[in-house]
Protein backbone atom coordinates (compact mmCIF):
# COMPACT_ATOMS: atom_id res chain seq x y z
CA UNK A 1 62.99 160.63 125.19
CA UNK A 2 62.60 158.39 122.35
CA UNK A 3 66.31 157.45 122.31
CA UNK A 4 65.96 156.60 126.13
CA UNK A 5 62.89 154.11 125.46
CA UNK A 6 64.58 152.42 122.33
CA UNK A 7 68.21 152.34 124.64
CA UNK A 8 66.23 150.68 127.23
CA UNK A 9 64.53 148.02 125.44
CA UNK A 10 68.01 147.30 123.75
CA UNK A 11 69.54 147.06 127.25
CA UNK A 12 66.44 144.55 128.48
CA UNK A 13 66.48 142.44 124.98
CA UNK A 14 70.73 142.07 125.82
CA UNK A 15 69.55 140.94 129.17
CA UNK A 16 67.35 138.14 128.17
CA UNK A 17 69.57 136.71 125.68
CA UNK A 18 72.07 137.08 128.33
CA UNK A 19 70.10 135.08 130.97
CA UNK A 20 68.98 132.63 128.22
CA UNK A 21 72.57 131.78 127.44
CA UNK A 22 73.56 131.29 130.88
CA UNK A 23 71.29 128.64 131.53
CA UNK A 24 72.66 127.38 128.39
CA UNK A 25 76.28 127.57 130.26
CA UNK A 26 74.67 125.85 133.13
CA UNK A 27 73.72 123.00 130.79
CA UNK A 28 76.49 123.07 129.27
CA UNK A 29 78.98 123.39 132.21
CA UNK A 30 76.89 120.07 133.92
CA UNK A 31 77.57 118.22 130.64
CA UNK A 32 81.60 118.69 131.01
CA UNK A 33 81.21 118.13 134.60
CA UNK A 34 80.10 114.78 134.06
CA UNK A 35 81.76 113.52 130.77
CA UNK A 36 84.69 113.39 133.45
CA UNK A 37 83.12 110.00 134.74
CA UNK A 38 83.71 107.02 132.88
CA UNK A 39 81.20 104.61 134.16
CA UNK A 40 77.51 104.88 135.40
CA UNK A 41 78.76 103.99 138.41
CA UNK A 42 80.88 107.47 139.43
CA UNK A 43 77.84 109.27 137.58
CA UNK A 44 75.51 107.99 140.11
CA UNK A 45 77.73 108.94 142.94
CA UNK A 46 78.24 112.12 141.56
CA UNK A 47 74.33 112.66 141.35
CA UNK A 48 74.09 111.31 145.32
CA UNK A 49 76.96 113.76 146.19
CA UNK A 50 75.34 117.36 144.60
CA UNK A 51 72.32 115.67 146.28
CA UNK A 52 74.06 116.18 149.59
CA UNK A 53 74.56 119.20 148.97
CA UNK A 54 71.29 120.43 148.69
CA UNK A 55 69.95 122.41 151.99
CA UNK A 56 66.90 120.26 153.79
CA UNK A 57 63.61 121.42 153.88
CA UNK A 58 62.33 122.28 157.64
CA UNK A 59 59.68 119.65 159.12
CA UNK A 60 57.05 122.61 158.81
CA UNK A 61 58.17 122.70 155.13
CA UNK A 62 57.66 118.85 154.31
CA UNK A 63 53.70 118.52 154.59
CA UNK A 64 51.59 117.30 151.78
CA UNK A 65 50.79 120.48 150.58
CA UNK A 66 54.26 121.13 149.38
CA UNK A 67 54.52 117.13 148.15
CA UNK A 68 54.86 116.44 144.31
CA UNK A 69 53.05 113.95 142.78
CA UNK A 70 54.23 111.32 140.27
CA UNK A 71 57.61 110.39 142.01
CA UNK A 72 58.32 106.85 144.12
CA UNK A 73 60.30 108.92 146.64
CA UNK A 74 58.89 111.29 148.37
CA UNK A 75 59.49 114.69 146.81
CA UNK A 76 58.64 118.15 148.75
CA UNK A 77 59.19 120.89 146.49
CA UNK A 78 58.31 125.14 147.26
CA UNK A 79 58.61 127.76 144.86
CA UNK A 80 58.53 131.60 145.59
CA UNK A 81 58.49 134.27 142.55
CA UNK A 82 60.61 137.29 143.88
CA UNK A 83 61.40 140.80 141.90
CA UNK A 84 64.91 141.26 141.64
CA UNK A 85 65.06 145.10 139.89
CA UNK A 86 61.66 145.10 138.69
CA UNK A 87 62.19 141.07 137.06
CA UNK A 88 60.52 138.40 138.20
CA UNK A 89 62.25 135.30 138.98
CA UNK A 90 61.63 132.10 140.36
CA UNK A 91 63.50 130.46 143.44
CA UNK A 92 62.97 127.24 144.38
CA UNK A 93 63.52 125.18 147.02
CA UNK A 94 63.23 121.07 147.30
CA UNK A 95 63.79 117.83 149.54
CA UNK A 96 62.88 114.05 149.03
CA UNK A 97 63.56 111.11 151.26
CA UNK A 98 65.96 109.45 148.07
CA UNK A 99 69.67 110.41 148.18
CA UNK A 100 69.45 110.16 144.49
CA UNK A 101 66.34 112.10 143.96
CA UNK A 102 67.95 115.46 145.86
CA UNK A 103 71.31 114.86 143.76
CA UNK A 104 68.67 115.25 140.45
CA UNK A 105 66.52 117.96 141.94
CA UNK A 106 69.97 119.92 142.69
CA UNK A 107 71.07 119.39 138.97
CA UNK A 108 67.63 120.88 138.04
CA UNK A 109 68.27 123.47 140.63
CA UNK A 110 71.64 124.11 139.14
CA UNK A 111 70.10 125.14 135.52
CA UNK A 112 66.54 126.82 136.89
CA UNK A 113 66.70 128.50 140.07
CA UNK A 114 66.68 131.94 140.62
CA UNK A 115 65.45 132.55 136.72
CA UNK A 116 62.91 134.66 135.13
CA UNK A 117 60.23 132.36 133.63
CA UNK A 118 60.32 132.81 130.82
CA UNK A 119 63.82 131.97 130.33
CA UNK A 120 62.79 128.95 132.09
CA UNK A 121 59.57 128.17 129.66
CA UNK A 122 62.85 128.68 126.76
CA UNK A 123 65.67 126.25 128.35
CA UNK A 124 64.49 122.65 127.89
CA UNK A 125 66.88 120.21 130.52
CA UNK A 126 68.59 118.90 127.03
CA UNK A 127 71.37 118.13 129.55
CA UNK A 128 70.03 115.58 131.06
CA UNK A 129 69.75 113.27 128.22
CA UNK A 130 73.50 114.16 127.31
CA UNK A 131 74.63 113.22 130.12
CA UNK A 132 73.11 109.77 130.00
CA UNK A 133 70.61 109.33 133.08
CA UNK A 134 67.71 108.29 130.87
CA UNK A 135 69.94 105.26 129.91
CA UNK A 136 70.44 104.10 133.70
CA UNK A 137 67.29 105.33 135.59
CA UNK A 138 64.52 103.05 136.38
CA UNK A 139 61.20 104.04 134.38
CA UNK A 140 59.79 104.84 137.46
CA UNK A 141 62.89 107.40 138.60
CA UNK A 142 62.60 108.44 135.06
CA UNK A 143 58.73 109.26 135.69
CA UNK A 144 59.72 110.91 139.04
CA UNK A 145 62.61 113.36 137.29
CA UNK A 146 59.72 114.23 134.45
CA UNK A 147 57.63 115.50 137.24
CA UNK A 148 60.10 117.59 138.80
CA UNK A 149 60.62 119.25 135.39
CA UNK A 150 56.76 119.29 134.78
CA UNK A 151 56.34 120.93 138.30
CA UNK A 152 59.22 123.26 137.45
CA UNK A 153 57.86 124.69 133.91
CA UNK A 154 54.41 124.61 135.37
CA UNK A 155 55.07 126.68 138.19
CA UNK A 156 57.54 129.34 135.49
CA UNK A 157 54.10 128.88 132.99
CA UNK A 158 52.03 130.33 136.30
CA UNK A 159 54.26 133.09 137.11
CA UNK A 160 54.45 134.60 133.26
């Protein structure tokens, strides 16, 4: 019985380096992904096009309740803590009126959604000043993406 309690925190310790280091991949992979782009320029776009990407918040989903302070644009953002086999993980979900804005919420989305939080509260966005968007965003876009990260580690701090 002992054996089975030791094997088993083993197995869970593996896990949670494991999810630890694939956010780290996720960093990592976003930082390849755009030290393909030579100039600001194709970074932006490539920001506005994941942006696209994102899936829109319903109308019934974008009322001030679900509206996050501290941005220009407006920002809607809803998070849910599921169990996924007895581990709690956060899913998120987020729209703004700023093509830009949803291209840097879906980079965030990219690296935190669908974690456990702690993993979250351990995976700073280091990624984001490698690949250069504190060097080209406006202080107040800058203010606006700090918010999105404060919402995101507040909301992971919550659900510990």
């Amino acid at each position: 019985m002992e054996q089975s309690k030791d094997a088993n925190k083993a197995a869970s310790k593996a896990a949670s380096k494991a999810e630890l280091a694939s956010l780290l991949d996720v960093q990592q992979e976003l930082i390849e992904e755009f030290s393909f782009f030579d100039d600001w320029a194709d970074k932006y776009q490539h920001v506005i096009d994941q942006g696209k990407r994102l899936v829109s918040l319903s109308d019934s989903e974008r009322v001030d309740a679900n509206l996050l302070h501290g941005c220009v644009s407006q920002v809607w953002m809803i998070s849910d803590v599921m169990e996924d086999r007895g581990e709690r993980r956060l899913r998120f979900r987020a729209d703004s009126d700023s093509l830009l804005v949803r291209g840097l919420i879906a980079l965030l989305l990219r690296v935190y959604n669908d974690r456990p939080p702690s993993k979250i509260l351990d995976c700073h966005p280091d990624f984001l000043k490698a690949i250069g968007l504190h060097e080209y965003l406006s202080p107040s876009r800058s203010n606006g993406l700090a918010a999105l990260v404060a919402y995101i580690f507040k909301v992971a701090h919550a659900a510990l």
